[in-house]
Protein backbone atom coordinates (compact mmCIF):
# COMPACT_ATOMS: atom_id res chain seq x y z
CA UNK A 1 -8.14 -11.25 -11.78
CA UNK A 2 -7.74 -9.67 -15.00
CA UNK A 3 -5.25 -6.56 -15.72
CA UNK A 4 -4.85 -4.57 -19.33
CA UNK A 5 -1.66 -5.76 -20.76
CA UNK A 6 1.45 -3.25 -20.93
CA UNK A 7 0.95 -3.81 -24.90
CA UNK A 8 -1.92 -4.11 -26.84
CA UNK A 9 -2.18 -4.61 -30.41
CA UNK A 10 1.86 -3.75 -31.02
CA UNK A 11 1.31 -0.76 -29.20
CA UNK A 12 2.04 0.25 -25.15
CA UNK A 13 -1.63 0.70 -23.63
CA UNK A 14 -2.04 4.53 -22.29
CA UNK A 15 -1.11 4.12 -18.82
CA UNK A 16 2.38 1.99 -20.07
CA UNK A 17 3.01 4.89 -22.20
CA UNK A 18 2.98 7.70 -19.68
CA UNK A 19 5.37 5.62 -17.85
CA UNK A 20 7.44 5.15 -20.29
CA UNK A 21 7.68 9.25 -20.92
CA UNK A 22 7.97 10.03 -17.30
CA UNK A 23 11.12 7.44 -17.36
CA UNK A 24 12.93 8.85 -20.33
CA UNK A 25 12.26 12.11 -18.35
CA UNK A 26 14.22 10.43 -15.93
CA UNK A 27 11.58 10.99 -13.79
CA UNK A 28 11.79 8.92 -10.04
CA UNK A 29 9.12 9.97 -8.07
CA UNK A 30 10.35 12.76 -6.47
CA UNK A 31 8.68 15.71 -7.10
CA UNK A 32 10.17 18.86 -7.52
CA UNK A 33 9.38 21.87 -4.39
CA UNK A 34 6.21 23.23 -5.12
CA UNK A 35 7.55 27.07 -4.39
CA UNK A 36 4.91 27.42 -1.24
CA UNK A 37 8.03 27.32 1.17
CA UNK A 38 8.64 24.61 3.73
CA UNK A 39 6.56 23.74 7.33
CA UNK A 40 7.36 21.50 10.10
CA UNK A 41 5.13 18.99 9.80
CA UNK A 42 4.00 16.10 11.79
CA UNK A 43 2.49 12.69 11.50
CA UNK A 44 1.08 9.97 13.43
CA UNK A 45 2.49 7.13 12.03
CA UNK A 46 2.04 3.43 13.41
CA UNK A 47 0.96 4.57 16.76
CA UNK A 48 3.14 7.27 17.39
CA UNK A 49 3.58 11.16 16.68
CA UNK A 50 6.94 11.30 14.22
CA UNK A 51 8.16 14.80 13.31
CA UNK A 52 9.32 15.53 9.62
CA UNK A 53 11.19 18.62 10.30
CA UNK A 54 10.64 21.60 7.89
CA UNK A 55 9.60 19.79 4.61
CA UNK A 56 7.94 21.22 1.63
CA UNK A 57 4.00 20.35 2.68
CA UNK A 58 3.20 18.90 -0.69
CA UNK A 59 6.40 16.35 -0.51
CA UNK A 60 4.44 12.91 -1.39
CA UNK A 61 3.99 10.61 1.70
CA UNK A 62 5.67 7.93 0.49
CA UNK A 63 9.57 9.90 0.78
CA UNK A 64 8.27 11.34 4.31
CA UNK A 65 8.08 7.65 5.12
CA UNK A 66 10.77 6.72 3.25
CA UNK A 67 13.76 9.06 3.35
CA UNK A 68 12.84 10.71 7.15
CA UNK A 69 11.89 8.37 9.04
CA UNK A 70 13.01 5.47 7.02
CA UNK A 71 10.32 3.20 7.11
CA UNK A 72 11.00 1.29 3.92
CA UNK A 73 8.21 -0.97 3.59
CA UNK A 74 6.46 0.78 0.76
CA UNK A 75 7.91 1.24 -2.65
CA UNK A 76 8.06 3.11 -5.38
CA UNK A 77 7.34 1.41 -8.46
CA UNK A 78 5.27 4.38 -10.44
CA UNK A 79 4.93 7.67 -8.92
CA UNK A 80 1.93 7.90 -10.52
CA UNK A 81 -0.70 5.72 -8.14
CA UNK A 82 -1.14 3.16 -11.58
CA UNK A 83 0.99 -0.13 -9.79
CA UNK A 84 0.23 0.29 -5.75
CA UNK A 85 3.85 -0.81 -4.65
CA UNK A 86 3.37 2.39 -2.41
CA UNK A 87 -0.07 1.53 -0.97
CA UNK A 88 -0.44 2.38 3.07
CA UNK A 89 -3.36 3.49 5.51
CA UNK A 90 -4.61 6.97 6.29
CA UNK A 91 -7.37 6.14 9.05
CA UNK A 92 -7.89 2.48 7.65
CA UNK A 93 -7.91 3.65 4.07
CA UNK A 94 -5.62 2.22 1.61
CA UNK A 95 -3.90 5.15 -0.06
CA UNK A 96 -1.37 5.59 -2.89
CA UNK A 97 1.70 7.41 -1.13
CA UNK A 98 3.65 8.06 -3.99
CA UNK A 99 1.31 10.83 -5.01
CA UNK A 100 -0.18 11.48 -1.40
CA UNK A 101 0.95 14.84 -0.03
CA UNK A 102 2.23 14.86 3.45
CA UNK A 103 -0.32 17.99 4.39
CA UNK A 104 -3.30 16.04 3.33
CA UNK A 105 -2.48 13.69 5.90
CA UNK A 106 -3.73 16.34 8.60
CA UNK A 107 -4.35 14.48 11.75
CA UNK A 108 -5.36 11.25 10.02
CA UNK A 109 -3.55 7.68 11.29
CA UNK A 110 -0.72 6.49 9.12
CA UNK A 111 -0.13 2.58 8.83
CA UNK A 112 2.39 0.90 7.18
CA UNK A 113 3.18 -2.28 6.55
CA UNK A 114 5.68 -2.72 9.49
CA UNK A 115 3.04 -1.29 12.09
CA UNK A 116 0.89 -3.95 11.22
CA UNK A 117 2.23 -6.75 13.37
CA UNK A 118 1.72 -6.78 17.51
CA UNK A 119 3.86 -5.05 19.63
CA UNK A 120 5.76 -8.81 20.70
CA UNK A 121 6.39 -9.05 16.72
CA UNK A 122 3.52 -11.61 16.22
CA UNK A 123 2.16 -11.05 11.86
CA UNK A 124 -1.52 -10.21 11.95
CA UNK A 125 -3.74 -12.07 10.25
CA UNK A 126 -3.61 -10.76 6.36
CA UNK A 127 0.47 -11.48 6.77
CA UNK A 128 0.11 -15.24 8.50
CA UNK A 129 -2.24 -15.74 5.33
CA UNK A 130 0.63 -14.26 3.13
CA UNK A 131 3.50 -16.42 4.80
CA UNK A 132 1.09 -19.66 4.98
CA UNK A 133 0.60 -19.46 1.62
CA UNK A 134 3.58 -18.16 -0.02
CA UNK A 135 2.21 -15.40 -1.64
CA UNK A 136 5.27 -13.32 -2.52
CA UNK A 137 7.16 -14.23 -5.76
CA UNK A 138 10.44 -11.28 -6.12
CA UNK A 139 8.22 -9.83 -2.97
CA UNK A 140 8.25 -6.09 -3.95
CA UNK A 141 4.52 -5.25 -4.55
CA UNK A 142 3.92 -7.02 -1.65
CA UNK A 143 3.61 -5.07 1.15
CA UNK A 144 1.13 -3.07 -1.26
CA UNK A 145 -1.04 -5.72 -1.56
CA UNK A 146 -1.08 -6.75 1.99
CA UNK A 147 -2.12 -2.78 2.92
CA UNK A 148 -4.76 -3.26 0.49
CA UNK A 149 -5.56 -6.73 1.76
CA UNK A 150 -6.00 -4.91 5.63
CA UNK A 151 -7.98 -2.36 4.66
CA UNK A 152 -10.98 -4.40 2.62
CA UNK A 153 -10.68 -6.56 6.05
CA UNK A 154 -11.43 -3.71 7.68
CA UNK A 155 -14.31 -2.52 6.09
CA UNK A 156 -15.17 -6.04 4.71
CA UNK A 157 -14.74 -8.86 7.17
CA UNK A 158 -16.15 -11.54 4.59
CA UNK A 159 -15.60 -10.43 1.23
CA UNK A 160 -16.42 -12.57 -1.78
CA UNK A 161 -14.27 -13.36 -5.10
CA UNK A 162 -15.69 -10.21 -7.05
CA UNK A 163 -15.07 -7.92 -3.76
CA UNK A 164 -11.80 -8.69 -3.00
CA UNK A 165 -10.64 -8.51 -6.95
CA UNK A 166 -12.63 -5.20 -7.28
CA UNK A 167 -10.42 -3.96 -4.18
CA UNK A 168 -7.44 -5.35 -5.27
CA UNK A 169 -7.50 -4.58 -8.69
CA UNK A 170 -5.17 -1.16 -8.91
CA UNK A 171 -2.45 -3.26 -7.24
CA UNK A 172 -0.38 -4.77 -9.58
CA UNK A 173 1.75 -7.74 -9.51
CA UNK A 174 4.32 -8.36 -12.13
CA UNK A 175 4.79 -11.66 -11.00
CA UNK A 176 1.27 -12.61 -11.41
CA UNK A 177 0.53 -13.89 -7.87
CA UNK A 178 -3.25 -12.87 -8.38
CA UNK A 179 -4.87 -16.58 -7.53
CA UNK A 180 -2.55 -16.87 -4.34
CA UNK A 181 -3.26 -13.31 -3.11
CA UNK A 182 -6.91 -13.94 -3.41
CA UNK A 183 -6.65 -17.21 -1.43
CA UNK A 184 -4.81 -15.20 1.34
CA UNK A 185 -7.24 -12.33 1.52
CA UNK A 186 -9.90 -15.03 2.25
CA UNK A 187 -7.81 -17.50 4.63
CA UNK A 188 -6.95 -13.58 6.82
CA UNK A 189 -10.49 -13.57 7.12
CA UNK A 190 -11.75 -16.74 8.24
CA UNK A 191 -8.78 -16.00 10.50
CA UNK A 192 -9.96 -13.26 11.87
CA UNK A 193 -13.77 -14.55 12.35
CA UNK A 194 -12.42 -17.65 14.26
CA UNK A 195 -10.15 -15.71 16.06
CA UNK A 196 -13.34 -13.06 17.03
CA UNK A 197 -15.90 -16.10 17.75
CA UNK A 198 -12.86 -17.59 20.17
CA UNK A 199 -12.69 -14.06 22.18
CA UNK A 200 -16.45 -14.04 22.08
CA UNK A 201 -16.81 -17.21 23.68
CA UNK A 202 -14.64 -16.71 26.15
């Protein structure tokens, strides 16, 4: 899996240099109120209907996770949906939450990384693969690229090499775990086919 480099001929590439401007900016992701007032605002998140309180509607999904209900498992690493650190599931699509407002959310299904596992705590398939094959390196764009990982499962259950690059591809890992995250996307799914032709058989 190949990624443009952060410097290219001497020079930061464009998307390394509007990062690099929005940090001297001191810019952290948190976006300023958008003057259309506040609105209590709720959202099905993980299985359950969590209320925000009055917040400002266009307040990006990832600090309604974050700072309200503190579900921590995404991260910020842009604020500019370039690195997918922030990466969840509206209705089984992987979204970038840093710049996702809360109001486009509507009546759609959150996920996030910690509503993946069973209700008795037991990792679903794309984190087994994860743990089996010690995926994470420092560990923070991971649960980014397992969100990813869950939703090409879900509309892919047998994707190839080029697929699962092609969906993985705006999730970036500075530790360069590419080749292992690749293995795990495939081990999650022959997981979940042998798990399927099991309950099938039965």
């Amino acid at each position: 899996m190949v990624f443009p480099p952060a410097i290219k001929g001497g020079e930061l590439t464009p998307r390394a240099n509007k990062v690099s401007k929005l940090l001297d900016l001191g810019y952290n992701g948190h976006l300023e109120s958008s003057g259309e007032g506040v609105t209590t605002v709720n959202l099905k998140v993980n299985g359950e209907t969590r209320n925000l309180g009055e917040i400002d509607p266009q307040t990006p999904l990832l600090w309604a996770l974050r700072d309200e209900l503190k579900l921590v498992g995404a991260k910020f690493g842009c604020g500019i949906s370039q690195c997918g650190a922030c990466t969840v599931l509206v209705d089984g699509q992987a979204v970038k939450s840093c710049s996702y407002p809360v109001s486009a959310v509507g009546d759609g299904q959150v996920t996030t990384i910690e509503g993946l596992a069973g209700n008795d705590g037991e990792l679903n398939a794309v984190q087994s693969a994860w743990v089996d094959l010690d995926v994470a390196q420092c560990g923070y764009c991971q649960a980014g690229q397992i969100m990813a990982a869950e939703a090409l499962l879900r509309a892919n259950s047998s994707p190839g090499d080029d697929d699962i690059d092609q969906a993985m591809a705006s999730n970036l890992c500075r530790c360069g775990t590419y080749i292992r995250i690749r293995e795990a996307v495939k081990m999650a799914a022959a997981m979940r086919q042998s798990a399927e032709a099991a309950d099938a058989a039965e």
